[in-house]
Protein backbone atom coordinates (compact mmCIF):
# COMPACT_ATOMS: atom_id res chain seq x y z
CA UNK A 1 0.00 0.00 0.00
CA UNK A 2 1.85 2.87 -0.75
CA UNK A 3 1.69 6.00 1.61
CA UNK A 4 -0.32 9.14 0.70
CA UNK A 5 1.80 11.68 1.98
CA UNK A 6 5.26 10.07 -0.14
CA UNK A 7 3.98 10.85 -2.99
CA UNK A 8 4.81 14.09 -3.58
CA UNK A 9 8.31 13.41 -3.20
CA UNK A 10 8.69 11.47 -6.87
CA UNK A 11 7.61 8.15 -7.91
CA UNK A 12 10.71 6.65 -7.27
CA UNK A 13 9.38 5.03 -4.00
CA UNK A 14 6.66 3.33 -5.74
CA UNK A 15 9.24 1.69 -8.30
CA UNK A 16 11.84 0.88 -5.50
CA UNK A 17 14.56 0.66 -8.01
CA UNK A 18 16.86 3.79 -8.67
CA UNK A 19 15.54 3.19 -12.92
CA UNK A 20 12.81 5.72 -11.69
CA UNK A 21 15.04 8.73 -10.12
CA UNK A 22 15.84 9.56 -13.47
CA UNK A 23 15.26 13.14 -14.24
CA UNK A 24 11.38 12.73 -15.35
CA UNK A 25 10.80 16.19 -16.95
CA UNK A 26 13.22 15.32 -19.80
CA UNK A 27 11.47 13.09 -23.00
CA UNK A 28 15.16 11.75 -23.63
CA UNK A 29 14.57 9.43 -19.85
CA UNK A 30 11.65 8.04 -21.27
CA UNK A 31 13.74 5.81 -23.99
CA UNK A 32 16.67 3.85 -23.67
CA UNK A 33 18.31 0.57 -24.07
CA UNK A 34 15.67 -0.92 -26.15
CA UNK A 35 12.33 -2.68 -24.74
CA UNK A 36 14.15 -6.93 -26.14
CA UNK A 37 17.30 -6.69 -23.95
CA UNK A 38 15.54 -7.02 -20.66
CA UNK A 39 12.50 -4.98 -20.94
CA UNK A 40 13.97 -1.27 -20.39
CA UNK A 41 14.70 -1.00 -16.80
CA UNK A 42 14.08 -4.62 -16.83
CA UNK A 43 16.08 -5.32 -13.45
CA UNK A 44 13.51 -3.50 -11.45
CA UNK A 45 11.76 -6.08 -9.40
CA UNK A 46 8.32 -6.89 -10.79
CA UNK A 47 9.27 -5.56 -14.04
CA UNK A 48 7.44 -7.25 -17.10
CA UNK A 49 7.30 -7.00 -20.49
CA UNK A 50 3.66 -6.62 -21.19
CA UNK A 51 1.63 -6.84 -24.90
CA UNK A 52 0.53 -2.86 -25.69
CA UNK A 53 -2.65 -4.69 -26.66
CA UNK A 54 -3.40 -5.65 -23.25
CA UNK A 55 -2.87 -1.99 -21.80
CA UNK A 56 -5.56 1.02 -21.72
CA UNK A 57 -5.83 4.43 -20.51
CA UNK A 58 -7.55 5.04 -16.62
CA UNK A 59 -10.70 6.78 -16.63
CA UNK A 60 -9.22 8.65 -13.95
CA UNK A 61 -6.16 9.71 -15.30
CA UNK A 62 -6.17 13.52 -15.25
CA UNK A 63 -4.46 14.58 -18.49
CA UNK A 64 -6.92 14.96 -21.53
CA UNK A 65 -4.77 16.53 -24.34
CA UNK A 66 -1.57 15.15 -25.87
CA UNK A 67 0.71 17.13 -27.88
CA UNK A 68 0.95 15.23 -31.08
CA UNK A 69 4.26 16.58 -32.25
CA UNK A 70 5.51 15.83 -28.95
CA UNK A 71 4.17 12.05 -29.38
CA UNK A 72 5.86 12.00 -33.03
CA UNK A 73 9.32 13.36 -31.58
CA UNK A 74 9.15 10.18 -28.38
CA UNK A 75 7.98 8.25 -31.07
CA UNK A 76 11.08 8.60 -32.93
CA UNK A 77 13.30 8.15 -29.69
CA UNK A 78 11.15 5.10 -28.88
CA UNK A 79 11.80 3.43 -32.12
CA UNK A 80 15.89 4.24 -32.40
CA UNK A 81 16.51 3.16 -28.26
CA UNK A 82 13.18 1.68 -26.74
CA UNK A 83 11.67 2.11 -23.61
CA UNK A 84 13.66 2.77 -20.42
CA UNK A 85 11.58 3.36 -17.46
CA UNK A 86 8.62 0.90 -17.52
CA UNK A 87 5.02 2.04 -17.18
CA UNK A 88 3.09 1.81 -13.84
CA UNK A 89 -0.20 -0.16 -14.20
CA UNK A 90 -2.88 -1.67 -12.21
CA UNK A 91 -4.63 -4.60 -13.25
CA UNK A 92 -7.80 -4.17 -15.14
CA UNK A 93 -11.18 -4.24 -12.81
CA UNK A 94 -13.04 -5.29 -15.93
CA UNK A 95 -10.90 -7.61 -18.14
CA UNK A 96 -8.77 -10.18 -16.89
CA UNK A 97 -5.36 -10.27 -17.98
CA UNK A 98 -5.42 -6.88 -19.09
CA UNK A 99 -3.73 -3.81 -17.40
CA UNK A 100 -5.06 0.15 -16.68
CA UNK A 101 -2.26 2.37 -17.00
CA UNK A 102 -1.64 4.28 -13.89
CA UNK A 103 1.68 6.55 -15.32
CA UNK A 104 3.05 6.53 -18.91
CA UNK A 105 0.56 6.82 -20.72
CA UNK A 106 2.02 8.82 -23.23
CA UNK A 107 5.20 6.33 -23.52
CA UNK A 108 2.57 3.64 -24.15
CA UNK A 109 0.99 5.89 -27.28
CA UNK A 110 4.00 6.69 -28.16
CA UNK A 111 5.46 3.08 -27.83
CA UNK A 112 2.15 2.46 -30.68
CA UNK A 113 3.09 4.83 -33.08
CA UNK A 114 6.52 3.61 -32.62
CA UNK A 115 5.70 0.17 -34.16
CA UNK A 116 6.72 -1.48 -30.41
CA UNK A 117 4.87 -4.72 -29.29
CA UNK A 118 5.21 -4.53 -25.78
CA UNK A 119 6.31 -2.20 -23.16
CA UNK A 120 8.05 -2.58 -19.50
CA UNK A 121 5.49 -2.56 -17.00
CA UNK A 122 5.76 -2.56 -12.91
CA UNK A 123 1.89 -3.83 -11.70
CA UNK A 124 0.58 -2.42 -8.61
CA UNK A 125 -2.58 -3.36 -6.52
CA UNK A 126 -3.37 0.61 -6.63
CA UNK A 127 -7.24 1.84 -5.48
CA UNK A 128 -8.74 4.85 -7.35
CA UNK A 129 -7.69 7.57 -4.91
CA UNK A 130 -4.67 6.23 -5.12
CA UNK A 131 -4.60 5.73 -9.13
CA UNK A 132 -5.51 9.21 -9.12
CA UNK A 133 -2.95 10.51 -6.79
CA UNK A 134 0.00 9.02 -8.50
CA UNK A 135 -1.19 10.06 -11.89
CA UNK A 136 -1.50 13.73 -11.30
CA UNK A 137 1.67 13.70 -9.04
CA UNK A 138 3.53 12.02 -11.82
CA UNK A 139 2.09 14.44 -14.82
CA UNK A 140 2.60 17.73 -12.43
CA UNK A 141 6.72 16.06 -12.19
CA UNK A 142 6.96 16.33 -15.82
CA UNK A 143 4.66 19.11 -16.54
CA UNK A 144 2.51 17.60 -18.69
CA UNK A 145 -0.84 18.81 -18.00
CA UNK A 146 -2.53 21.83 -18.86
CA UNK A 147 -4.18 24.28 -16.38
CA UNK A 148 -7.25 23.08 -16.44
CA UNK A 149 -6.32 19.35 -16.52
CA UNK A 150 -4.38 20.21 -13.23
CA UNK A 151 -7.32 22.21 -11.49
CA UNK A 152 -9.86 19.44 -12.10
CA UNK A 153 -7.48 16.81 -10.96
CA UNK A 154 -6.97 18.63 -7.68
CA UNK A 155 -11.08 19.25 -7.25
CA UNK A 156 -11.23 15.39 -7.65
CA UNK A 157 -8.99 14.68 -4.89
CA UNK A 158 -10.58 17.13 -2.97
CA UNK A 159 -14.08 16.20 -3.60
CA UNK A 160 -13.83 12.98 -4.88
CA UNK A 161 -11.61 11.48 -1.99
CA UNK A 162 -11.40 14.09 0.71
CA UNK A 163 -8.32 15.73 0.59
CA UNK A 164 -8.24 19.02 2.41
CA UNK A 165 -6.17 21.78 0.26
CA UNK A 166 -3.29 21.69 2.85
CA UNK A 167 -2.59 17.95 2.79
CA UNK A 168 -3.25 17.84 -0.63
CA UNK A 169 -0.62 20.35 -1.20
CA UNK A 170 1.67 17.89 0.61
CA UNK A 171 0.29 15.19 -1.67
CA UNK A 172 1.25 16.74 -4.79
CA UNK A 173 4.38 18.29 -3.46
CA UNK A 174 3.04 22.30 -4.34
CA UNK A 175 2.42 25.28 -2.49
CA UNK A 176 -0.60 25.38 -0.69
CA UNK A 177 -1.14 28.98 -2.24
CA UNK A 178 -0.26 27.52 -5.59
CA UNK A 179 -3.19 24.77 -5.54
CA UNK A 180 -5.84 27.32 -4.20
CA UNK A 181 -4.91 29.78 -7.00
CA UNK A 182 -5.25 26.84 -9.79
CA UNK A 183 -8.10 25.90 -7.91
CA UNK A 184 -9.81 28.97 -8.66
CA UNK A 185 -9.57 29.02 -12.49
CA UNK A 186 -12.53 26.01 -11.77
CA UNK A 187 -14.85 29.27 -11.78
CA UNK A 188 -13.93 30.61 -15.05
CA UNK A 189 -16.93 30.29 -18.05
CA UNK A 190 -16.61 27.54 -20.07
CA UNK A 191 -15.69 29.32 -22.93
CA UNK A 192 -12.57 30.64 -21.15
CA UNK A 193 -11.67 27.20 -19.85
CA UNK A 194 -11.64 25.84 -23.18
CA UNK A 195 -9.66 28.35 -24.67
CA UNK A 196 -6.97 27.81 -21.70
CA UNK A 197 -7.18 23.94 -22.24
CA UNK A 198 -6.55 24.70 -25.59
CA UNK A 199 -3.74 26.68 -25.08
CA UNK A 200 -5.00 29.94 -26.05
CA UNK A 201 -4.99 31.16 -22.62
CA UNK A 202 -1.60 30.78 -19.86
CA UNK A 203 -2.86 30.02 -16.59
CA UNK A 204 -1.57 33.69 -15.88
CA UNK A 205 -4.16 35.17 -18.62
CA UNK A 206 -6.69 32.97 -17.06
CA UNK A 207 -6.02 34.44 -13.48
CA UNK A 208 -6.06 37.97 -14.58
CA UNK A 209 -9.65 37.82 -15.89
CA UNK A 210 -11.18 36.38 -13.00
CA UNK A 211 -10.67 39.48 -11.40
CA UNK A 212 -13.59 40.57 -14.24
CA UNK A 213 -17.92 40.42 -14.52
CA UNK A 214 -17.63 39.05 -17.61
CA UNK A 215 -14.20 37.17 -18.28
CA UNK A 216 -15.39 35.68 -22.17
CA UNK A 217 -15.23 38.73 -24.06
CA UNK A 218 -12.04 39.77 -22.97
CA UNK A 219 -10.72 36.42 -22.77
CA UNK A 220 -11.61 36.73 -26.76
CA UNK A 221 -9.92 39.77 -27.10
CA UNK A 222 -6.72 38.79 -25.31
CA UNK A 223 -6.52 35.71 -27.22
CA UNK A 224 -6.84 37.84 -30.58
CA UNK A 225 -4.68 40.24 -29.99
CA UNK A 226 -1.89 38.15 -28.71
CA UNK A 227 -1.82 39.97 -25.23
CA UNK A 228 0.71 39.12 -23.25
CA UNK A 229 0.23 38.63 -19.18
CA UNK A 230 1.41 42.13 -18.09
CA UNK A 231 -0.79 43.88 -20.75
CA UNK A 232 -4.25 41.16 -20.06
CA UNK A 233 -3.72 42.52 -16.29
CA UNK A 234 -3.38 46.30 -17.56
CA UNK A 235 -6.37 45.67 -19.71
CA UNK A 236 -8.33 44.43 -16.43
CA UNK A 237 -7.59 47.39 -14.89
CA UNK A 238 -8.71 49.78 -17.32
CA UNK A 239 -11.71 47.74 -17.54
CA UNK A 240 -12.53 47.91 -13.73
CA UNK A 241 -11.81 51.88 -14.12
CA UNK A 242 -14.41 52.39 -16.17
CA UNK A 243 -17.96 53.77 -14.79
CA UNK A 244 -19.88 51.10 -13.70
CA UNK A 245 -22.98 51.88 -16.76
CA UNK A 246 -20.01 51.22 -19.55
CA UNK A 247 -18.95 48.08 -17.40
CA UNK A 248 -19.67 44.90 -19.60
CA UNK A 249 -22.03 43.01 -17.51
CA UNK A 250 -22.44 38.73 -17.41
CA UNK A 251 -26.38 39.20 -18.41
CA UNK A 252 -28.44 41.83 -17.90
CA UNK A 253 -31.98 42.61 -19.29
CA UNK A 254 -32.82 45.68 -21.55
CA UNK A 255 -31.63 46.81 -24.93
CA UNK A 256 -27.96 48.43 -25.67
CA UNK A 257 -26.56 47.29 -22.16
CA UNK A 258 -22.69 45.93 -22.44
CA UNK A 259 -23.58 42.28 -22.25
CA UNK A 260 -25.49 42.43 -25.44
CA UNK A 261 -22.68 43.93 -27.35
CA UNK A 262 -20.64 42.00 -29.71
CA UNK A 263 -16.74 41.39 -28.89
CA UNK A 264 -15.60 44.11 -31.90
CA UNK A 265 -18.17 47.01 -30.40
CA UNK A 266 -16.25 46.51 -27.22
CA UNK A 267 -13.05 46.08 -28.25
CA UNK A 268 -13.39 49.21 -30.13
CA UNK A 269 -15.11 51.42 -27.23
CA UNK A 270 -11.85 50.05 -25.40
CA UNK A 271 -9.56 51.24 -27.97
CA UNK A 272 -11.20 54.47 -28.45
CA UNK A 273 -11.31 55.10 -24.19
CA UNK A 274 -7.33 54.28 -24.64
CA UNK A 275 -6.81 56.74 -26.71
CA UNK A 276 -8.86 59.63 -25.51
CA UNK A 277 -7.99 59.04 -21.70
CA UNK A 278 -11.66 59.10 -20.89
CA UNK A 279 -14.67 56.11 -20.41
CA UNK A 280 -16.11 55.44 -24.00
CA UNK A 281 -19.78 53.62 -24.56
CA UNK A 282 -20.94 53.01 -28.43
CA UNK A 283 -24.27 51.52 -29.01
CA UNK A 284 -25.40 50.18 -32.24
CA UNK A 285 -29.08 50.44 -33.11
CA UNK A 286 -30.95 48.13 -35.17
CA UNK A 287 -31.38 50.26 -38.21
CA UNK A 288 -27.41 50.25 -38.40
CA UNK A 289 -27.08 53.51 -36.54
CA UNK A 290 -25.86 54.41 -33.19
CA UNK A 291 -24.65 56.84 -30.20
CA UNK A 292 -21.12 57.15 -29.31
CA UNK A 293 -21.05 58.59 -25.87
CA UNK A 294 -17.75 59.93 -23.82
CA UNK A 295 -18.02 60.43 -20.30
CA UNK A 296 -15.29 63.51 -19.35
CA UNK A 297 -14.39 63.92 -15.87
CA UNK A 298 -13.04 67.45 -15.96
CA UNK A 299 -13.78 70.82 -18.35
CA UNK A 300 -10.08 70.32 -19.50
CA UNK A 301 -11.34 66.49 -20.73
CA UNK A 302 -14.53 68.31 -22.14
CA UNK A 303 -12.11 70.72 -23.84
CA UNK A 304 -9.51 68.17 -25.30
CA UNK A 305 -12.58 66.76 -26.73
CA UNK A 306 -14.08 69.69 -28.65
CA UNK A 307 -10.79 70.54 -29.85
CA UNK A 308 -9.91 67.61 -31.38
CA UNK A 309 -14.08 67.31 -33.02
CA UNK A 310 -12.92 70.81 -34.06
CA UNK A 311 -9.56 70.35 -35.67
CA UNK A 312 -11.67 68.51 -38.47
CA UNK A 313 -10.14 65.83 -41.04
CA UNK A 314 -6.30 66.29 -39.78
CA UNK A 315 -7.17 65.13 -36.21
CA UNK A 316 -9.08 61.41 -37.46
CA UNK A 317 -6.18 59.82 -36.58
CA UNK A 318 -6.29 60.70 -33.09
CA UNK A 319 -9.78 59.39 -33.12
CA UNK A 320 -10.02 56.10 -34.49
């Protein structure tokens, strides 16, 4: 039965064999000698070679996405060297003979597209919380999952096997501070938490707009623009600046409020507010018309405005 709280200090103790302390954040540790001449790693005790047939993903492995170029390049290293450190697996609840993999999941795809037959394997007698535990711990070692694939893994420990935040810190061998602010991007929209999964979004972006009513539309922007971290955070300021009325809002009812604005009539009353120093609301009208309104907070503001509407076609640029 292997210990909770060891876990976060590497997987090493659950292979017992010093073929595990290898440096597991580098791709180049996942292939080796070659899986014929004694299984890669094959000295470890309960070390098998094992048919890739008779392996398959856990339900409750964490990670979702797989890089594909990433699988191509182990691929390649797989097929010139073989596998080195052998795959943890559980047998299969639901098919006899057959294996769940616990950790290495991407050597075993890889080990497939590599044209490989079998794969080193150490078995373990591993329960879900534990299955769990050792597959986020041993994809947060090498980095592997995305933000969102690392928040819901945490909620499931917490909810799923009841974890408090401070032991699972321990668990996973992070900062308390660090799992509570990963935690958080769990309340993001959807829409947002796709675009982080997808890699649109850093898990910096993504923390920045929580701060906001209505993260998706400048989530949107920030993605299309290219924003980096420092300017998503300036843009959340700016945004919380603004007068409360010009605020986009998560859902509101009534005609011309934010929320029912589309992301290109708010980017642009942002652009134009940038520019002029001063809050900026445009509604569009349904017979393609509109009001542009701009909210001064001082006569000299008034006056900077009527000058430039009174400097004519040389001051556009200032404008638009």
């Amino acid at each position: 039965m292997v210990k909770r709280q060891t876990l976060g200090r590497g997987l090493s103790a659950l292979f017992g064999e010093d073929e595990a302390a290898a440096d597991d954040g580098n791709e180049a540790t996942e292939a080796g000698a070659g899986t014929g001449g004694g299984g890669g790693g094959g000295g470890g005790r309960g070390v098998r070679l094992i048919p890739i047939d008779r392996l398959a993903p856990s339900p409750l492995q964490p990670r979702r996405v797989f890089d594909e170029a990433g699988l191509d390049e182990l691929a390649e290293s797989l097929r010139a060297r073989g596998v080195l450190q052998p795959l943890l697996a559980r047998p299969s609840p639901t098919h006899e003979g057959h294996f769940e993999i616990v950790a290495g999941e991407r050597r075993w795809r890889a080990a497939q597209r590599a044209g490989l037959h079998e794969v080193p394997v150490l078995a373990r007698d591993f329960d879900d919380r534990e299955t769990l535990e050792v597959a986020l711990v041993e994809n947060l070692q090498r980095q592997d999952l995305n933000p969102m694939e690392e928040a819901e893994g945490y909620r499931r420990l917490l909810d799923e096997f009841g974890h408090g935040q401070e032991a699972l810190a321990g668990v996973v061998g992070k900062s308390r501070s660090h799992v509570a602010n990963t935690l958080r991007l769990l309340q993001l929209p959807e829409r947002v938490r796709d675009m982080v999964s997808g890699g649109d979004l850093s898990a910096g972006h993504a923390r920045a707009l929580l701060a906001l009513e209505n993260p998706t539309v400048f989530a949107e922007e920030v993605a299309r623009k290219g924003l980096s971290v420092r300017q998503t955070e300036t843009l959340v300021r700016e945004a919380q600046q603004r007068p409360a009325q010009t605020r986009p809002r998560r859902g509101s009812s009534g005609g011309g409020r934010a929320a029912d604005k589309d992301t290109d009539t708010l980017a642009l009353e942002r652009d134009l507010a940038a520019r002029l120093g001063m809050a900026v609301s445009i509604d569009m009208k349904a017979n393609g018309g509109g009001t542009v309104t701009v909210t001064w907070r001082s006569l000299e503001q008034l006056d900077e405005v009527l000058a430039r509407l009174s400097a004519g076609p040389s001051a556009e640029g200032d404008l638009t």
